[in-house]
Protein backbone atom coordinates (compact mmCIF):
# COMPACT_ATOMS: atom_id res chain seq x y z
CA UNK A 1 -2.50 -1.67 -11.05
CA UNK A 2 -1.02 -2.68 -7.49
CA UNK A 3 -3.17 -5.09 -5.46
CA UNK A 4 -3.41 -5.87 -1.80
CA UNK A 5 -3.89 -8.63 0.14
CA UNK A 6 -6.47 -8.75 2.62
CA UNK A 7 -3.59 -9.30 5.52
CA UNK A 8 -2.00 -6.30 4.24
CA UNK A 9 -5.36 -3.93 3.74
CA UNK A 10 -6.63 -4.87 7.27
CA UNK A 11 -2.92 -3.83 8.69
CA UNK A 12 -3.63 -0.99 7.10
CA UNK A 13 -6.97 -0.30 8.52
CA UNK A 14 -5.84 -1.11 12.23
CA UNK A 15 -2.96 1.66 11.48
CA UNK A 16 -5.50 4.00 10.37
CA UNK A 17 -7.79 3.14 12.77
CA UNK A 18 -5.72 5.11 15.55
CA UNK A 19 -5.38 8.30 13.75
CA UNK A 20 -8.63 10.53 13.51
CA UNK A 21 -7.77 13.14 10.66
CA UNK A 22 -9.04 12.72 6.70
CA UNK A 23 -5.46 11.89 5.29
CA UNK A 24 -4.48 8.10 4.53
CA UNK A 25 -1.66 6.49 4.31
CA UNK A 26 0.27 6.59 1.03
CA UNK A 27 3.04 5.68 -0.87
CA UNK A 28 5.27 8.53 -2.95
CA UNK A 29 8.64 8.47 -4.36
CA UNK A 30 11.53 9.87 -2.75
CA UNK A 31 15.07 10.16 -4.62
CA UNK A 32 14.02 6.96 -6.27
CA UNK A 33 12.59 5.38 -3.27
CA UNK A 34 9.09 4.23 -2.34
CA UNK A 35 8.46 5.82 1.01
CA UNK A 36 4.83 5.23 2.73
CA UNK A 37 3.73 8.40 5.07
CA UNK A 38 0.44 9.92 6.05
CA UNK A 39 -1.09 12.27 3.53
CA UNK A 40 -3.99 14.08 1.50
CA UNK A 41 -5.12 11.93 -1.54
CA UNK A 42 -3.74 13.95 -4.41
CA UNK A 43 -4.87 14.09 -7.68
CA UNK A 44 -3.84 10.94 -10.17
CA UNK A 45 -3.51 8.82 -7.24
CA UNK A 46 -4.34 5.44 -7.54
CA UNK A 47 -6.71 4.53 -4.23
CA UNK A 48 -6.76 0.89 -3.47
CA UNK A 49 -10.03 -0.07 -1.22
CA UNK A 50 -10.51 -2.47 1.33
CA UNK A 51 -14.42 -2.97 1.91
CA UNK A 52 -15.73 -0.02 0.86
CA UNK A 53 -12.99 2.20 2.43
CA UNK A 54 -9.83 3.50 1.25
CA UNK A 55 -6.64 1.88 3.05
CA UNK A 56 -3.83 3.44 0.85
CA UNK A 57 -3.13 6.27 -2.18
CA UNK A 58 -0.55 5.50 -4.45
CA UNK A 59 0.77 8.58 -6.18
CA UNK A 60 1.15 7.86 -9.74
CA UNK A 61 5.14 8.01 -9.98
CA UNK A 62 4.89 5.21 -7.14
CA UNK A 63 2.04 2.87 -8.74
CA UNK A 64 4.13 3.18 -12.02
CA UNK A 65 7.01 1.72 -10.23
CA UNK A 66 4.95 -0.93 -8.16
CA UNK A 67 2.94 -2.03 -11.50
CA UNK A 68 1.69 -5.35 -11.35
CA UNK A 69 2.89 -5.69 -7.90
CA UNK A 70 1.29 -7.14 -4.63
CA UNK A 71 1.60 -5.48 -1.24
CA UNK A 72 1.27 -7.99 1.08
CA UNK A 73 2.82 -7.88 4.90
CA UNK A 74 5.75 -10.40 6.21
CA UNK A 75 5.36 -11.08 9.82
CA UNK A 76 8.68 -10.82 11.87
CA UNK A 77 10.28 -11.09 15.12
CA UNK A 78 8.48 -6.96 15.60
CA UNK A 79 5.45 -7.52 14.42
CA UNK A 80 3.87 -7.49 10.76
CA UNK A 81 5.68 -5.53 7.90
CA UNK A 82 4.83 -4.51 4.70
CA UNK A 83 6.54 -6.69 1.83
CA UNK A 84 5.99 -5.56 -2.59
CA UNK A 85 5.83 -9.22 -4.17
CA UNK A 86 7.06 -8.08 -7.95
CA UNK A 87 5.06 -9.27 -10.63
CA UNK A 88 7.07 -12.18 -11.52
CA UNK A 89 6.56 -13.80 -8.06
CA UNK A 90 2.63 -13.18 -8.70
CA UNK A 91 2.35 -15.34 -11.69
CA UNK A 92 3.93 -18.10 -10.21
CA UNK A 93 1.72 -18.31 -7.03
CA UNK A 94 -1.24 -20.99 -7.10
């Protein structure tokens, strides 16, 4: 399972926010790579919710890979950015 924090879902929302089709943003592999993009839920994607509403699909070769991960966003010099805390990191948060 890959959670979110509530920084990152409502990033997420304010992205989605400006786009008025049905697909959502999700995450897929790509020669190995997680890429995020704008797409149809497929089937065996894992949907993470924010309030009721769905903020990203994770396809399942991606939530394999991100497994006990946090998405979470980093803010920089640009703005916000999305940042995977691995599971290791997670346990040793407060």
């Amino acid at each position: 399972m890959v959670r979110l924090t509530d920084d990152a879902a409502n990033l997420l929302r304010r992205i989605q926010a400006g786009h008025s089709d049905a697909d959502t943003l999700r995450v897929v592999t790509e020669a190995g790579e997680l890429v995020v993009g704008k797409s149809a839920t497929a089937a065996g994607d894992e949907v993470i919710l924010h309030q009721g509403l769905p903020v990203l699909s994770i396809s399942a070769e991606a939530a394999e890979m991100l497994a006990g991960s946090t998405i979470g966003i980093e803010q920089t010099g640009g703005g916000p950015i999305l940042q995977v805390i691995p599971p290791v990191e997670n346990s040793e948060a407060p």
